[in-house]
PDB file of N, CA and C in Angstrom:
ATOM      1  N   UNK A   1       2.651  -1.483  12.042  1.00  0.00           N
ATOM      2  CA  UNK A   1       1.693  -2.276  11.315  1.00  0.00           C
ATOM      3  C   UNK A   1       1.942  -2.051   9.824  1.00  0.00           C
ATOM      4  N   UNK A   2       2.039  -3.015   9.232  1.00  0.00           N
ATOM      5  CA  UNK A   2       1.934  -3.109   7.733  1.00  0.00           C
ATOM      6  C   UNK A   2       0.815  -3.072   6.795  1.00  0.00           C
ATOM      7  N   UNK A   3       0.644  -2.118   5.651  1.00  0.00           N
ATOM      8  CA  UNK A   3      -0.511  -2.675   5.433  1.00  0.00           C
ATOM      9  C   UNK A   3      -0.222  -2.651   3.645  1.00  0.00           C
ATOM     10  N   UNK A   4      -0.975  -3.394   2.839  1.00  0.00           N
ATOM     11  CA  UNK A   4      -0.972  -3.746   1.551  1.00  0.00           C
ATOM     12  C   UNK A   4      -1.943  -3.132   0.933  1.00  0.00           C
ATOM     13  N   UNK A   5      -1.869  -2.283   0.171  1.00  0.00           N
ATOM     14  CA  UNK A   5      -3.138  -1.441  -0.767  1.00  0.00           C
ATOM     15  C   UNK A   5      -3.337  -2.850  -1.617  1.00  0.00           C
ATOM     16  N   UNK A   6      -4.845  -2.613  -2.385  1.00  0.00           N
ATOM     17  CA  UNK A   6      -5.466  -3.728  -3.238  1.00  0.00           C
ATOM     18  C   UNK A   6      -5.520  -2.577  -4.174  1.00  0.00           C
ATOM     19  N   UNK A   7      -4.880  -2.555  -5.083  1.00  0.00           N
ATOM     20  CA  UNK A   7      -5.779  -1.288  -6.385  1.00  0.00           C
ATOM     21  C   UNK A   7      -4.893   0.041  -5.351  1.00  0.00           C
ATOM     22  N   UNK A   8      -4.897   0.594  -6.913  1.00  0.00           N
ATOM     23  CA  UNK A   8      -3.979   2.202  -7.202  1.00  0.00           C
ATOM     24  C   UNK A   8      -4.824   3.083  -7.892  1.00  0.00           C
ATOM     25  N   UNK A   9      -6.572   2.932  -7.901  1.00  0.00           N
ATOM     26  CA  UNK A   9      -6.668   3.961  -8.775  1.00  0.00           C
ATOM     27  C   UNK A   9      -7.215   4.982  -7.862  1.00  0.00           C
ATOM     28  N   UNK A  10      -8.507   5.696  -8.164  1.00  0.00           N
ATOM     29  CA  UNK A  10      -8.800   7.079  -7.153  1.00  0.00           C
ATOM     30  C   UNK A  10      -8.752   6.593  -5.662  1.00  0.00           C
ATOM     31  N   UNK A  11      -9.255   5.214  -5.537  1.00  0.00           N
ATOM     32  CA  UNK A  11      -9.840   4.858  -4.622  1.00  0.00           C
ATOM     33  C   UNK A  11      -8.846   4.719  -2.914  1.00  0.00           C
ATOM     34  N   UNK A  12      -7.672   3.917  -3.691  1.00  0.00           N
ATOM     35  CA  UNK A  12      -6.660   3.558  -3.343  1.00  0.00           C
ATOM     36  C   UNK A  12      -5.901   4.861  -2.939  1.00  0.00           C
ATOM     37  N   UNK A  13      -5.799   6.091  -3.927  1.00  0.00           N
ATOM     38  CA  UNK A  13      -5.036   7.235  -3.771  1.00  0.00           C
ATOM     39  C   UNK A  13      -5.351   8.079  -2.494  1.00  0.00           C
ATOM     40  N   UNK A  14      -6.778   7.866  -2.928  1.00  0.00           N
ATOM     41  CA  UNK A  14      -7.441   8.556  -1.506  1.00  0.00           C
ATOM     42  C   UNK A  14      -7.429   8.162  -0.261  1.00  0.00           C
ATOM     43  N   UNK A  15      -6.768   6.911  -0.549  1.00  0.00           N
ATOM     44  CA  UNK A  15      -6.710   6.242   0.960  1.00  0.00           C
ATOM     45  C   UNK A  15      -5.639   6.604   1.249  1.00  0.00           C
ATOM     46  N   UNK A  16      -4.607   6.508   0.939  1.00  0.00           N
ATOM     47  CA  UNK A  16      -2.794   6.648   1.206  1.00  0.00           C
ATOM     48  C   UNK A  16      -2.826   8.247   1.469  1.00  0.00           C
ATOM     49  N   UNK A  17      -3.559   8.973   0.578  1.00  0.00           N
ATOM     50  CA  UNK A  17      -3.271  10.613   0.980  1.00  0.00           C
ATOM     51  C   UNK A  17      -4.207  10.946   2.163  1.00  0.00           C
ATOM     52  N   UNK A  18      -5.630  10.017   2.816  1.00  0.00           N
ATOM     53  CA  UNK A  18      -5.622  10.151   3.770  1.00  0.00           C
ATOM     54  C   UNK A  18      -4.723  10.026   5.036  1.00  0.00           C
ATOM     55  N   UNK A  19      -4.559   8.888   5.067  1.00  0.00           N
ATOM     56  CA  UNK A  19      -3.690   7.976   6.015  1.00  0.00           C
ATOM     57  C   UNK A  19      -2.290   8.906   6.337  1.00  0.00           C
ATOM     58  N   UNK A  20      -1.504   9.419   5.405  1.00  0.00           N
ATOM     59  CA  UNK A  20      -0.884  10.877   5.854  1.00  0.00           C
ATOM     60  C   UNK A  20      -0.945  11.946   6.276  1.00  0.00           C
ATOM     61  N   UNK A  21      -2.434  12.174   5.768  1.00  0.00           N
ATOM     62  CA  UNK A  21      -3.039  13.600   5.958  1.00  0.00           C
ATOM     63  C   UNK A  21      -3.281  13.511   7.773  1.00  0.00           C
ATOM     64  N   UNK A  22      -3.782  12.373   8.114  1.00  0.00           N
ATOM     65  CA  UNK A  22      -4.690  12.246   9.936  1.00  0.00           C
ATOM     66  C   UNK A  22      -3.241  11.484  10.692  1.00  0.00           C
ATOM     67  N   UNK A  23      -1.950  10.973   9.877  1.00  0.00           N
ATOM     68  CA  UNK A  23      -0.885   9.955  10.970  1.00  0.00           C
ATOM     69  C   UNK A  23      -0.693  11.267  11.773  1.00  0.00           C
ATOM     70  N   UNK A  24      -0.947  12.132  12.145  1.00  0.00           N
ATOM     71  CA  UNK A  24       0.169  13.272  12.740  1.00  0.00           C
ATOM     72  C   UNK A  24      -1.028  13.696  13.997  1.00  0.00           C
ATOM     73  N   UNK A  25      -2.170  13.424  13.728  1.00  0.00           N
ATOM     74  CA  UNK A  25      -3.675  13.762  15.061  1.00  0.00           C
ATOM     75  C   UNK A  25      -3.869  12.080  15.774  1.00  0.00           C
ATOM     76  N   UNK A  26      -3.508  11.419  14.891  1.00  0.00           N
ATOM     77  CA  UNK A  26      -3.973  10.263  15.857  1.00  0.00           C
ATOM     78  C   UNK A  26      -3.109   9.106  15.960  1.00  0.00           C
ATOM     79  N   UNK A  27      -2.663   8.677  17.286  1.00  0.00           N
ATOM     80  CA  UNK A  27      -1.104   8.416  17.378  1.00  0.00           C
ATOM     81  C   UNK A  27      -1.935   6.567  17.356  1.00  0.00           C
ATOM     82  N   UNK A  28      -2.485   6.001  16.994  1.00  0.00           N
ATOM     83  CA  UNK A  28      -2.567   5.188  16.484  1.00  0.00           C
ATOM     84  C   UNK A  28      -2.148   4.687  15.094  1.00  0.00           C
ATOM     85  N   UNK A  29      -2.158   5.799  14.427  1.00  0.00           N
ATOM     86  CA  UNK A  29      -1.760   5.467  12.588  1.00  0.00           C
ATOM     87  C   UNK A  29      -0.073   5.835  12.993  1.00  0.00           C
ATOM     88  N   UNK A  30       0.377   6.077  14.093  1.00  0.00           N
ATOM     89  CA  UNK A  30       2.311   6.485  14.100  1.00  0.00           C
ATOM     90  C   UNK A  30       2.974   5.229  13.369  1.00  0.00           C
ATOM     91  N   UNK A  31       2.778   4.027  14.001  1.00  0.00           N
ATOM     92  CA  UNK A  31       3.550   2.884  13.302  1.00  0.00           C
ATOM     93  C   UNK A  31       3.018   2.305  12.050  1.00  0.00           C
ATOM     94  N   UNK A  32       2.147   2.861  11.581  1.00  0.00           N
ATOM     95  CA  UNK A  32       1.550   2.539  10.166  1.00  0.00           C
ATOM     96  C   UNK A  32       2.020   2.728   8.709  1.00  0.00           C
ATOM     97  N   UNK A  33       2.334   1.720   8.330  1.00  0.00           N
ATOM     98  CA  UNK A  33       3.318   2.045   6.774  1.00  0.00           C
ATOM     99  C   UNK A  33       2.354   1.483   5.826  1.00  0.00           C
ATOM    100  N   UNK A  34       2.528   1.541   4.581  1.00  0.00           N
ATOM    101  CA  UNK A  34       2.229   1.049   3.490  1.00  0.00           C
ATOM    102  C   UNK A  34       3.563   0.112   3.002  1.00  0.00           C
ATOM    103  N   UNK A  35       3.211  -0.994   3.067  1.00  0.00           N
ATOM    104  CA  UNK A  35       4.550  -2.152   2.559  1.00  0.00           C
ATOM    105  C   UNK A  35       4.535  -2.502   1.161  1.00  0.00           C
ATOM    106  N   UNK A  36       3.459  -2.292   0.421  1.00  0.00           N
ATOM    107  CA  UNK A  36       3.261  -2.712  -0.908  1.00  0.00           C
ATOM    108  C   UNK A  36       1.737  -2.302  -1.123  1.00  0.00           C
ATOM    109  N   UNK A  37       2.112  -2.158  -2.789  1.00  0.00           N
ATOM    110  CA  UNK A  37       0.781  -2.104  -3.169  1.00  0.00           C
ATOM    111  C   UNK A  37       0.565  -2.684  -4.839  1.00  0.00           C
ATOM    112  N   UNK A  38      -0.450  -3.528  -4.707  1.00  0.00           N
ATOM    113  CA  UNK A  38      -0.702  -4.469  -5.635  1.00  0.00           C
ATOM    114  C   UNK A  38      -1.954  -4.390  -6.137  1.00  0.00           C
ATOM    115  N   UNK A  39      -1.957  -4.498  -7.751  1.00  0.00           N
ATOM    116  CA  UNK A  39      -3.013  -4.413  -8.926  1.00  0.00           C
ATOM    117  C   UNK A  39      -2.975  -5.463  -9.622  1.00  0.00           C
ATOM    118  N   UNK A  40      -3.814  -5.571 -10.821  1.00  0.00           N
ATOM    119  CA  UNK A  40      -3.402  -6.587 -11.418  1.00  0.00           C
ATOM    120  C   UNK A  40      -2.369  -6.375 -12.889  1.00  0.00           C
ATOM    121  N   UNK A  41      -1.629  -5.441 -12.822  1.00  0.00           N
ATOM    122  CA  UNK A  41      -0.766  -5.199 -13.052  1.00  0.00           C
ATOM    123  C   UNK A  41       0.395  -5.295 -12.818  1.00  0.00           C
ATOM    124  N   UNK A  42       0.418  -5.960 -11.282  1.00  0.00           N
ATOM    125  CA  UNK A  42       1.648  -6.535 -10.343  1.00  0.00           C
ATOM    126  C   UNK A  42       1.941  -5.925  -9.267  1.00  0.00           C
ATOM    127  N   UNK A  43       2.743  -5.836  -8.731  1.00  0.00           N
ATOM    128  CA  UNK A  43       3.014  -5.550  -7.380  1.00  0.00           C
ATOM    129  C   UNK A  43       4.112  -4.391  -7.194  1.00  0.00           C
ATOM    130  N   UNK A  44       4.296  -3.471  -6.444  1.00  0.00           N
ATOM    131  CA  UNK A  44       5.253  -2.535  -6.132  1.00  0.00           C
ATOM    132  C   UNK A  44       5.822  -2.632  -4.910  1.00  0.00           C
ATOM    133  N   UNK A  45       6.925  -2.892  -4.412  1.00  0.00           N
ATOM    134  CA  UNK A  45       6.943  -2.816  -2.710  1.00  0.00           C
ATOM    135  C   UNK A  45       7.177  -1.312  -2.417  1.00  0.00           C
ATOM    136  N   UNK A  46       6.578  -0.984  -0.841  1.00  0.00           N
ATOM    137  CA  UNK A  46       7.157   0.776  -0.818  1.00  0.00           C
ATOM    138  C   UNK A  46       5.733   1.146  -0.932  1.00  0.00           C
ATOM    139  N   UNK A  47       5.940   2.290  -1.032  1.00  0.00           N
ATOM    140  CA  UNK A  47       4.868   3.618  -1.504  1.00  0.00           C
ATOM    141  C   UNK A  47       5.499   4.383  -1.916  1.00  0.00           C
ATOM    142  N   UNK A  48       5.019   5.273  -3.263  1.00  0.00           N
ATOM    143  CA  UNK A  48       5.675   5.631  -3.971  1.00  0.00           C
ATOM    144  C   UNK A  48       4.475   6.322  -4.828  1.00  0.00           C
ATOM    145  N   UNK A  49       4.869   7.794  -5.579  1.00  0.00           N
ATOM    146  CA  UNK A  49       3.709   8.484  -5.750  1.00  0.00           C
ATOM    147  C   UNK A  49       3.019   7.710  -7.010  1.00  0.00           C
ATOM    148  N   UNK A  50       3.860   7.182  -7.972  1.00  0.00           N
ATOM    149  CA  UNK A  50       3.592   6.675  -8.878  1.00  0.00           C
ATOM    150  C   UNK A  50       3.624   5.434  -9.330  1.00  0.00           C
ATOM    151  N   UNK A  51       3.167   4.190  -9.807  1.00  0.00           N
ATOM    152  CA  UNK A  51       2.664   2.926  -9.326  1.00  0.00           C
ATOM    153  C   UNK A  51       3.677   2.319 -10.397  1.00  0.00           C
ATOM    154  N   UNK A  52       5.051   1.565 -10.298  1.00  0.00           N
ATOM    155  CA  UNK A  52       5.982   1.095 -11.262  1.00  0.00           C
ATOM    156  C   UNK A  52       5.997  -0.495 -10.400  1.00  0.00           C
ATOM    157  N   UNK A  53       5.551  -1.411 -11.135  1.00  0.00           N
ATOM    158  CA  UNK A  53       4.967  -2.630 -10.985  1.00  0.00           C
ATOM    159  C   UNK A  53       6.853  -3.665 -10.833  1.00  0.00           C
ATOM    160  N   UNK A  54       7.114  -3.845  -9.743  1.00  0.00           N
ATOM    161  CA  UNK A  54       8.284  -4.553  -9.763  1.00  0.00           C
ATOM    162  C   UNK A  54       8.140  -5.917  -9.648  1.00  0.00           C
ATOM    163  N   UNK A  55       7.038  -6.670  -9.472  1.00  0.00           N
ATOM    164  CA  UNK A  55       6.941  -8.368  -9.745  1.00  0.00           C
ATOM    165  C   UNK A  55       5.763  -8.278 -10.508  1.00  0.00           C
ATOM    166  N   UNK A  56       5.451  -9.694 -10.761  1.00  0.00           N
ATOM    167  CA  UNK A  56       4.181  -9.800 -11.645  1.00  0.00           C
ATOM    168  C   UNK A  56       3.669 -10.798 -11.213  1.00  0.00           C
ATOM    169  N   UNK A  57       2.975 -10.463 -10.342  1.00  0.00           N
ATOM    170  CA  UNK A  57       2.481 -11.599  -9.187  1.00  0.00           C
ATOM    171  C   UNK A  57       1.108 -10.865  -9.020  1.00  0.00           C
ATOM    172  N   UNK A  58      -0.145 -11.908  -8.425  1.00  0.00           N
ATOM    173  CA  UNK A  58      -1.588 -12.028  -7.822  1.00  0.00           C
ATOM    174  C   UNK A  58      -1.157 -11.284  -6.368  1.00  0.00           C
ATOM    175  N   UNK A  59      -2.807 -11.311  -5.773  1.00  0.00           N
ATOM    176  CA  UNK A  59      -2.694 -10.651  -4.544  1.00  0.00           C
ATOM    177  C   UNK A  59      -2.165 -11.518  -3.345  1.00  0.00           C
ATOM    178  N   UNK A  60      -2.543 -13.161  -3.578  1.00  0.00           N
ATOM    179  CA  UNK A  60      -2.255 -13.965  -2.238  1.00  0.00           C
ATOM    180  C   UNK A  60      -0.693 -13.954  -2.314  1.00  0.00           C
ATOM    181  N   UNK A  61      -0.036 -13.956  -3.808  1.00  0.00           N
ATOM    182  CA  UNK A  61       0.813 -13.943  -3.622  1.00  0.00           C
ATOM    183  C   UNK A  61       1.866 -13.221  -2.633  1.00  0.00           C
ATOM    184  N   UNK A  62       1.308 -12.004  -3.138  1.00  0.00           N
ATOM    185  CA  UNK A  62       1.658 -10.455  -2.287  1.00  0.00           C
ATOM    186  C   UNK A  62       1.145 -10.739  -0.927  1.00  0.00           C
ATOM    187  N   UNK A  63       0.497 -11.040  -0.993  1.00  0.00           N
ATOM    188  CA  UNK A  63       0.654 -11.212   1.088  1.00  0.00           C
ATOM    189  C   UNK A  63       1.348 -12.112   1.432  1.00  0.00           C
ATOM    190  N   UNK A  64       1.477 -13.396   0.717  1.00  0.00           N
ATOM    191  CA  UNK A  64       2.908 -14.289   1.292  1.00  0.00           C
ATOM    192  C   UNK A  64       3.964 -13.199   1.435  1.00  0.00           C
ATOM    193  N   UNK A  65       3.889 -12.524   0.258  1.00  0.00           N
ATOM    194  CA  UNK A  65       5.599 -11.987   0.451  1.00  0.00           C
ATOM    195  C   UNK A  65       5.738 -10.696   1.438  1.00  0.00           C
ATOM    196  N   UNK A  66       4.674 -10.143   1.470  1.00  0.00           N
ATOM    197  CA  UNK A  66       4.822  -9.083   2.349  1.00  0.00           C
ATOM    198  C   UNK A  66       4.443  -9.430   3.844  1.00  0.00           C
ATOM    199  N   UNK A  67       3.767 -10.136   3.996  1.00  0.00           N
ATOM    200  CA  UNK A  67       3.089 -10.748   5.587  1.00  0.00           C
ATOM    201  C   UNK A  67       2.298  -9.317   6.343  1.00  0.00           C
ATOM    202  N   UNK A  68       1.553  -8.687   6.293  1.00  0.00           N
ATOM    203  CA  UNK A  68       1.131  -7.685   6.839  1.00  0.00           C
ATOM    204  C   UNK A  68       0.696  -8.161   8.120  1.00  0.00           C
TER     205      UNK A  68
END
């Protein structure tokens, strides 16, 4: 499963360092990636600790391109 963060700030962080912290107890999150994550600052594909904006694109955009 793919999934697209909205926003990189605490909120967002805390989600991704959850989502690692519990993939390893509950074998539902096993096929679970982060495909991109997009602000309005633009878009990053990946996960990556630190947020370096590689298009400059909206959010619908980012789900065309990523398809989660």
């Amino acid at each position: 499963m793919k999934l697209l963060l909205v926003g990189y700030g605490n909120v967002g962080r805390a989600f991704r360092k959850l989502l690692y912290e519990k993939k390893d107890r509950y074998p539902i999150l096993q096929d679970v990636e982060i495909a991109g994550i997009v602000t309005r600052r633009g878009f990053m594909m990946g996960d990556k600790d630190d947020f370096i904006p590689e298009k400059t694109i909206n959010v619908i955009e980012a789900l065309d391109f990523v398809n989660p």
